[in-house]
C-alpha atoms as a PDB file:
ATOM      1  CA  UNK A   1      69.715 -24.382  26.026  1.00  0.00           C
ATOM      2  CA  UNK A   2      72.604 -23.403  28.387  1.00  0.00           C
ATOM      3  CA  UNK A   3      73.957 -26.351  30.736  1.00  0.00           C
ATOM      4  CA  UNK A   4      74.709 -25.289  33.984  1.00  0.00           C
ATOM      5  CA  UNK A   5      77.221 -28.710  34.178  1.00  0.00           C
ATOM      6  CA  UNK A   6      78.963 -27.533  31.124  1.00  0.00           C
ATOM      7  CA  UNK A   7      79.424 -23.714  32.595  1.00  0.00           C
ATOM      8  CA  UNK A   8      80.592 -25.208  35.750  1.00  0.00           C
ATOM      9  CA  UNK A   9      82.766 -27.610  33.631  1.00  0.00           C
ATOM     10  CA  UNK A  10      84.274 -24.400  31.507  1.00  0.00           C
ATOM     11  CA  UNK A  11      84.629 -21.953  34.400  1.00  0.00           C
ATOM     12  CA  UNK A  12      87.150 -24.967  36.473  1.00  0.00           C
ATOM     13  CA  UNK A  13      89.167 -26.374  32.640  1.00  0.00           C
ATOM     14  CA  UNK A  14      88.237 -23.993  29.802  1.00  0.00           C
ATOM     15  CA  UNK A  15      90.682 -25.781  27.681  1.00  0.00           C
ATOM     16  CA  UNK A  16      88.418 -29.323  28.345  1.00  0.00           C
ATOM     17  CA  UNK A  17      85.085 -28.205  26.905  1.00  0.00           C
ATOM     18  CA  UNK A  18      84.436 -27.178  23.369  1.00  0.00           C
ATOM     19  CA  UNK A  19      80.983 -25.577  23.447  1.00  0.00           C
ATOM     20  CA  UNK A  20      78.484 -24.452  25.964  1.00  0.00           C
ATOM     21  CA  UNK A  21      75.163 -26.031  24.471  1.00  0.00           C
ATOM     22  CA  UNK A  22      75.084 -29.953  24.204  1.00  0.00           C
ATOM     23  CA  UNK A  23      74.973 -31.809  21.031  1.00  0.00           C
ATOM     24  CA  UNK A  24      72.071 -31.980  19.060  1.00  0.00           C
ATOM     25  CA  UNK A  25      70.221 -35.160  18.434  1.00  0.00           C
ATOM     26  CA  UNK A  26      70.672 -34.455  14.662  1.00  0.00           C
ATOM     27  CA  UNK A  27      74.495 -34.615  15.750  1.00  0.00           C
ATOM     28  CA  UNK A  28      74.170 -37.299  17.847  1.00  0.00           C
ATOM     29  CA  UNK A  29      71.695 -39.338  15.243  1.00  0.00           C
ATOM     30  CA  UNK A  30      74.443 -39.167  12.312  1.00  0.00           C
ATOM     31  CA  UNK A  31      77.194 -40.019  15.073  1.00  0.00           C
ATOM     32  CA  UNK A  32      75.417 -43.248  15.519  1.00  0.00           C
ATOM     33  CA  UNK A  33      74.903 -43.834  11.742  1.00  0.00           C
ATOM     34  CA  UNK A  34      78.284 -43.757  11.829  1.00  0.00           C
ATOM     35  CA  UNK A  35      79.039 -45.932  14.273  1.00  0.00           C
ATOM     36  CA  UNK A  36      76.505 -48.892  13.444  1.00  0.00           C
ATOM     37  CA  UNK A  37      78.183 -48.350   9.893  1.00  0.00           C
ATOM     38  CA  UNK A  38      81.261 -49.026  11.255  1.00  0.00           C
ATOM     39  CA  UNK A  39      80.715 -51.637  13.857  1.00  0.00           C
ATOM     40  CA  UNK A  40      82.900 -54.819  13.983  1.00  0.00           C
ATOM     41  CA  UNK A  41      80.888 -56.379  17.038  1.00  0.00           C
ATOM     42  CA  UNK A  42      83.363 -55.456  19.804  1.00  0.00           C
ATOM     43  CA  UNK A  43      83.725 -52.746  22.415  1.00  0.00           C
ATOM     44  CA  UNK A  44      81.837 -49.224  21.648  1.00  0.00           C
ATOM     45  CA  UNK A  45      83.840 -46.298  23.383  1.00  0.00           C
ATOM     46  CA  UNK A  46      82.725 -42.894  23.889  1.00  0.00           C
ATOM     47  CA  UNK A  47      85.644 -40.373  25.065  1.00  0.00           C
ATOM     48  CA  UNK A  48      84.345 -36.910  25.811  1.00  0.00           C
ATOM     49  CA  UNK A  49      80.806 -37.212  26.495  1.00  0.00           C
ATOM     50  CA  UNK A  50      80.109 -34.174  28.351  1.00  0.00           C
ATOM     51  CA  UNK A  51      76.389 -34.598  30.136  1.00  0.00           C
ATOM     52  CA  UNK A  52      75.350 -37.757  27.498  1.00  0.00           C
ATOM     53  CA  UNK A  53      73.544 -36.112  24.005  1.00  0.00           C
ATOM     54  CA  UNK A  54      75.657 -38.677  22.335  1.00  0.00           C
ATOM     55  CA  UNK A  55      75.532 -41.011  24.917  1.00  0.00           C
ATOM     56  CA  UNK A  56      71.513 -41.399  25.239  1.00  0.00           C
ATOM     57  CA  UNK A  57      71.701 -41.986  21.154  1.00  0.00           C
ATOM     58  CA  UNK A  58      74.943 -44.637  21.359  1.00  0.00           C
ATOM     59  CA  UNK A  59      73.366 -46.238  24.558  1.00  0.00           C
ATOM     60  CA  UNK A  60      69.688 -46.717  22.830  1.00  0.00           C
ATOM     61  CA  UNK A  61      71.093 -49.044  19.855  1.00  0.00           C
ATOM     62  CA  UNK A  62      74.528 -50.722  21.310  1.00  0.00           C
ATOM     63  CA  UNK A  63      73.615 -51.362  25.030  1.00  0.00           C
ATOM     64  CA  UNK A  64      75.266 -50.693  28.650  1.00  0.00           C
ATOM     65  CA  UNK A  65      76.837 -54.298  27.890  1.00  0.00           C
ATOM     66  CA  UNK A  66      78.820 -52.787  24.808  1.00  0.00           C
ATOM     67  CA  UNK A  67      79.166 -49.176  25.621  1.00  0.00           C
ATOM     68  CA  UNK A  68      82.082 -47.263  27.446  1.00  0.00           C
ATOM     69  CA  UNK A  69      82.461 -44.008  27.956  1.00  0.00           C
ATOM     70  CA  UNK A  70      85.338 -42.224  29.030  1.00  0.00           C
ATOM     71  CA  UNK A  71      85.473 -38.708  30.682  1.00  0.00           C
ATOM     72  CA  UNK A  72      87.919 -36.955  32.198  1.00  0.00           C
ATOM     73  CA  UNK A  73      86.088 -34.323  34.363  1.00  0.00           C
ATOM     74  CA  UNK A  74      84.966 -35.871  37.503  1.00  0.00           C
ATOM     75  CA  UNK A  75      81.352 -33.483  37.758  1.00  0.00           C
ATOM     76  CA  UNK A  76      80.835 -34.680  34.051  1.00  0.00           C
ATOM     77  CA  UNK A  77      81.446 -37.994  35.372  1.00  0.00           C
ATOM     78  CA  UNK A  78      79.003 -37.838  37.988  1.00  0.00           C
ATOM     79  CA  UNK A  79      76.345 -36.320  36.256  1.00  0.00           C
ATOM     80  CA  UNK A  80      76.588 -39.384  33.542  1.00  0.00           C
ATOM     81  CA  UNK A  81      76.635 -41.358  35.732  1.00  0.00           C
ATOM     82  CA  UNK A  82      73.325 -40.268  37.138  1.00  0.00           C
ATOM     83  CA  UNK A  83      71.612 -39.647  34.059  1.00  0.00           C
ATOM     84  CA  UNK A  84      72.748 -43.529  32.582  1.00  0.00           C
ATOM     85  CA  UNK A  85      73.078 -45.587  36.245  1.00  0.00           C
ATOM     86  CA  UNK A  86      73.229 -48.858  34.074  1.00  0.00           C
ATOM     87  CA  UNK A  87      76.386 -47.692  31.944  1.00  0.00           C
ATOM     88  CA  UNK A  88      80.033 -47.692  32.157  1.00  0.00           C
ATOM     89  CA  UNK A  89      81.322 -44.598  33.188  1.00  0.00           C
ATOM     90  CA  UNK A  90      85.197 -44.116  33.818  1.00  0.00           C
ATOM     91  CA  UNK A  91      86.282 -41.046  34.826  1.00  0.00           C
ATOM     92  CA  UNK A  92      89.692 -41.549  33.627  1.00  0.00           C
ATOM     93  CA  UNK A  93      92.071 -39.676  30.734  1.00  0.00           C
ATOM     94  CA  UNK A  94      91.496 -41.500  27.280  1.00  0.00           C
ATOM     95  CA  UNK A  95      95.390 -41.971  26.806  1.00  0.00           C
ATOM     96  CA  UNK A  96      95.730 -43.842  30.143  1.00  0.00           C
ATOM     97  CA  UNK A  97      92.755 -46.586  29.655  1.00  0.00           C
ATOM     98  CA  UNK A  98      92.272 -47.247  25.772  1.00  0.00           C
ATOM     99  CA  UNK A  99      94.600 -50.145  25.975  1.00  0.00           C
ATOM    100  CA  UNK A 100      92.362 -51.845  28.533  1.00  0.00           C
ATOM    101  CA  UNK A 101      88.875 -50.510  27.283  1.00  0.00           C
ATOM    102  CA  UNK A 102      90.069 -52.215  23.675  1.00  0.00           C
ATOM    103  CA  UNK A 103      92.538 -55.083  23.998  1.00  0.00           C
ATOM    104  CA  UNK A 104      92.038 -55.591  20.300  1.00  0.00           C
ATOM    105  CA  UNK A 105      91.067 -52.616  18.888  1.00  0.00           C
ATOM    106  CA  UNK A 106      90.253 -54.365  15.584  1.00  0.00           C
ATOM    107  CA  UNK A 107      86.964 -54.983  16.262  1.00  0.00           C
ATOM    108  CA  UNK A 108      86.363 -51.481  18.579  1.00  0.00           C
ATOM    109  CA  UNK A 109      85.045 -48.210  17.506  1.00  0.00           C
ATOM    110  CA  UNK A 110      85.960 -44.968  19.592  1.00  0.00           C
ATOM    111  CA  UNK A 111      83.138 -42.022  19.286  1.00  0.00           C
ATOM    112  CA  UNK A 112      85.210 -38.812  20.472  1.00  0.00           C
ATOM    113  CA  UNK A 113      83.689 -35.691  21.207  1.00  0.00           C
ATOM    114  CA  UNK A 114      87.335 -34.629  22.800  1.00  0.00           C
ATOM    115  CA  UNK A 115      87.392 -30.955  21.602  1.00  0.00           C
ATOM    116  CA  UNK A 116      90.777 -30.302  19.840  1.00  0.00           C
ATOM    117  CA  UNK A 117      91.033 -27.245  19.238  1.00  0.00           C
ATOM    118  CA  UNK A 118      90.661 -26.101  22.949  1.00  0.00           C
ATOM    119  CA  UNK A 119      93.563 -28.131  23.722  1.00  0.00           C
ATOM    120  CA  UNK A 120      97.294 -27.290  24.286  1.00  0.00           C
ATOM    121  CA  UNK A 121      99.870 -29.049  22.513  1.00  0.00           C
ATOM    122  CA  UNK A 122     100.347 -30.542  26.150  1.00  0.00           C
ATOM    123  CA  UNK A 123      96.887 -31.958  26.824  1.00  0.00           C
ATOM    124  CA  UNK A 124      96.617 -33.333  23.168  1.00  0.00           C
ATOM    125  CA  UNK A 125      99.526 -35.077  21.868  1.00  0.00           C
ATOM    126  CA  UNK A 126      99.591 -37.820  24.580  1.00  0.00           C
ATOM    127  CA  UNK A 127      95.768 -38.544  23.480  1.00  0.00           C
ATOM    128  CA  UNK A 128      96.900 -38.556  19.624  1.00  0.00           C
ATOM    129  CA  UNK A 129     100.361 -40.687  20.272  1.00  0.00           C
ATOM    130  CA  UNK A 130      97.918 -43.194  22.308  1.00  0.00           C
ATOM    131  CA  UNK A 131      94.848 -42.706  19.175  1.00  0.00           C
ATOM    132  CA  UNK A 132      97.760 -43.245  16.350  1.00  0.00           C
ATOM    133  CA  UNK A 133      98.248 -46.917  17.951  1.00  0.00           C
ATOM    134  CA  UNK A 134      94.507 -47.537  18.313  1.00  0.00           C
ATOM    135  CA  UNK A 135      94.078 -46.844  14.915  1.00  0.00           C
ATOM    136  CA  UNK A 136      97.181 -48.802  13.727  1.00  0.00           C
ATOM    137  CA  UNK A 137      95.828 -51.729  15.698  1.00  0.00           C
ATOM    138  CA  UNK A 138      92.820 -51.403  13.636  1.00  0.00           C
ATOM    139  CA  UNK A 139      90.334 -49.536  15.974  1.00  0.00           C
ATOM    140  CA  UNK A 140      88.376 -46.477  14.067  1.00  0.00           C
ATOM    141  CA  UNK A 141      87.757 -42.699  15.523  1.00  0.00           C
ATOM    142  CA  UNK A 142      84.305 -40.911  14.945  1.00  0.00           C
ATOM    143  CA  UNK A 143      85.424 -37.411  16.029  1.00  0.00           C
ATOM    144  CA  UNK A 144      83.140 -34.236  15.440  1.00  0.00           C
ATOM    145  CA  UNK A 145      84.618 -30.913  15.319  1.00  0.00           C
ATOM    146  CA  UNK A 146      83.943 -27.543  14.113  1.00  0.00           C
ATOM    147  CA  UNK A 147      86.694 -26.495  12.160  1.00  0.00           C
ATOM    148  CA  UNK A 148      87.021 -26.435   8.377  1.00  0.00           C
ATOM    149  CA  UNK A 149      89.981 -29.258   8.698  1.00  0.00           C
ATOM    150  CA  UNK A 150      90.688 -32.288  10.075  1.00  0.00           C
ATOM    151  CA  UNK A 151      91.253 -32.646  13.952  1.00  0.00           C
ATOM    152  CA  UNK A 152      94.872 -32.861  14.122  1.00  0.00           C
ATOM    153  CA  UNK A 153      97.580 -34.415  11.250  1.00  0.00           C
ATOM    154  CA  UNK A 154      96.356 -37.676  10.620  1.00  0.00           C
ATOM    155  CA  UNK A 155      99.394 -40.420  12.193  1.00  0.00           C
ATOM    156  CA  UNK A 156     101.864 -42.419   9.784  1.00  0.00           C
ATOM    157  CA  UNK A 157      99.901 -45.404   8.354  1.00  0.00           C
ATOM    158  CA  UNK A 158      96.389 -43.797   9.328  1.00  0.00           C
ATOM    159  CA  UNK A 159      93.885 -40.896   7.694  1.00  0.00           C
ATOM    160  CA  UNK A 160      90.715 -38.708   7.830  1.00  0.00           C
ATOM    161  CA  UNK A 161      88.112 -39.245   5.760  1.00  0.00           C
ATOM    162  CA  UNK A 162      85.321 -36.247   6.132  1.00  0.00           C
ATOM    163  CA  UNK A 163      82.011 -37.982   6.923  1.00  0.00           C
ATOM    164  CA  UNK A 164      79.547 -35.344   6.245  1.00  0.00           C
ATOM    165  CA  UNK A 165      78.085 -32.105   8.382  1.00  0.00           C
ATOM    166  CA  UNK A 166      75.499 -31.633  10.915  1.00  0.00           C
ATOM    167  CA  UNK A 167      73.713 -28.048   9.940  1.00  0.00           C
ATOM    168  CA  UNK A 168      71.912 -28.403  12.684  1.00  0.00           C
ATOM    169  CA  UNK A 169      73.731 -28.279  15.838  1.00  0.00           C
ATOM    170  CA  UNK A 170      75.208 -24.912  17.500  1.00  0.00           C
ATOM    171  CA  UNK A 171      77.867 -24.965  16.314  1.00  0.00           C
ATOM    172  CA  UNK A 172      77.508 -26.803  13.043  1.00  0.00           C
ATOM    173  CA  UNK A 173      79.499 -29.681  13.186  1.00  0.00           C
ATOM    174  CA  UNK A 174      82.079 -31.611  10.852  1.00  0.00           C
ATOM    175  CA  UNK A 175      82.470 -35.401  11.058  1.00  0.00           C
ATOM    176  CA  UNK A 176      85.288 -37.277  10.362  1.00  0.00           C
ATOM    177  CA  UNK A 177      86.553 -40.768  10.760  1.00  0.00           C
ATOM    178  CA  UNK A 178      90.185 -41.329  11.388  1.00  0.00           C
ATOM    179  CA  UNK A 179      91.229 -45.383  10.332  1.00  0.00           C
ATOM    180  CA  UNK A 180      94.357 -47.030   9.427  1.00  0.00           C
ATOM    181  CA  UNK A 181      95.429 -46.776   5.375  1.00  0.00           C
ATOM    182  CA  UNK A 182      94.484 -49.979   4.217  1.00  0.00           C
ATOM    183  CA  UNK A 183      97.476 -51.996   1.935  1.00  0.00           C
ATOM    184  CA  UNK A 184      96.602 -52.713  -1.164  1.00  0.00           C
ATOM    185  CA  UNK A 185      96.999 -56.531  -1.686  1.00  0.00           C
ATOM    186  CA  UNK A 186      99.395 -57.140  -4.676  1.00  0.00           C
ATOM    187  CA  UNK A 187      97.843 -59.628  -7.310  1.00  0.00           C
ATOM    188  CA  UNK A 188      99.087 -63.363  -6.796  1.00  0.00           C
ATOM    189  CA  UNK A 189     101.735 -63.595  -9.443  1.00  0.00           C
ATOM    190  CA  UNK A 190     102.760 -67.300 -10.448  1.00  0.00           C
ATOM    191  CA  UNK A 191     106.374 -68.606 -11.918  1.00  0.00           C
ATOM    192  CA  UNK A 192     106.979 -69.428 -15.359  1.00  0.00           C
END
């Protein structure tokens, strides 16, 4: 079904919104697979939420004491924050409050429904230069898009791993999960 918020949302920043129909709950069910999977015990972000399909699913298992979520339109924003009164909304630009939202993004996970592809080189490489140290720290991205490839070119020292496809979802969506490239620990060696 059509979201008037969403229309409204396109017609002022078509660039800022990826699809006209919300997430389904088969999107936003797998999404939180993939966050529980992932979980470290420390901050749960969501950047991008749009009017909450992810949000109700994230908010259900992890809490208004754990969850964040981030968006950047300020009629998105409201309507969040009257659909979830007990949560965390910041109406805010992901680059300019990830550092405080997760300190130590070691133990954070950040579920992005930010839509890529809609974005100018302008809008999106100050969210991916401020996502490359997130994930360098140690944080994780669960991003959903619906292209064939990844997001955007996985940062030095981090990469996408594809975590499956929602079929059902308009359109059908891609997951991946961007994460710093673990070192491979060299076996002790001992002097002769």
């Amino acid at each position: 079904m059509l979201d008037l918020t969403l229309i409204r949302a396109l017609g002022k920043s078509p660039g800022q919104v990826g699809t006209l129909l919300p997430s389904s709950r088969f999107l936003a069910n797998r999404v939180l697979s993939l966050a529980v999977s992932l979980d470290c015990g420390g901050p749960i972000i969501e950047a991008g939420a749009g009017t909450g399909a992810l949000t109700a699913a994230l908010l259900a298992y992890f809490g208004p004491d754990r969850l964040t979520v981030i968006e950047r339109d300020a009629d998105l924003a409201d309507t969040l924050r009257r659909r979830f009164p007990d949560l965390h909304i910041v109406h805010e630009q992901l680059e300019h409050v990830l550092g405080k939202l997760a300190p130590r993004p070691q133990n954070s996970v950040l579920v992005s429904s930010i839509p890529w592809r809609s974005l100018s080189a302008e809008q999106s490489l100050p969210i991916q230069r401020k996502l490359a140290r997130y994930v360098i720290g140690g944080g994780q991205v669960i991003q959903f898009s619906y292209g064939r490839s990844a997001p955007f070119p996985a940062p030095d020292g981090a990469h996408w791993q594809p975590a499956g496809r929602v079929w059902l979802n308009v359109p059908p969506a891609r997951l991946w999960v961007l994460s710093r490239i673990k070192q491979k620990s060299l076996p002790e060696t001992h002097s002769i």
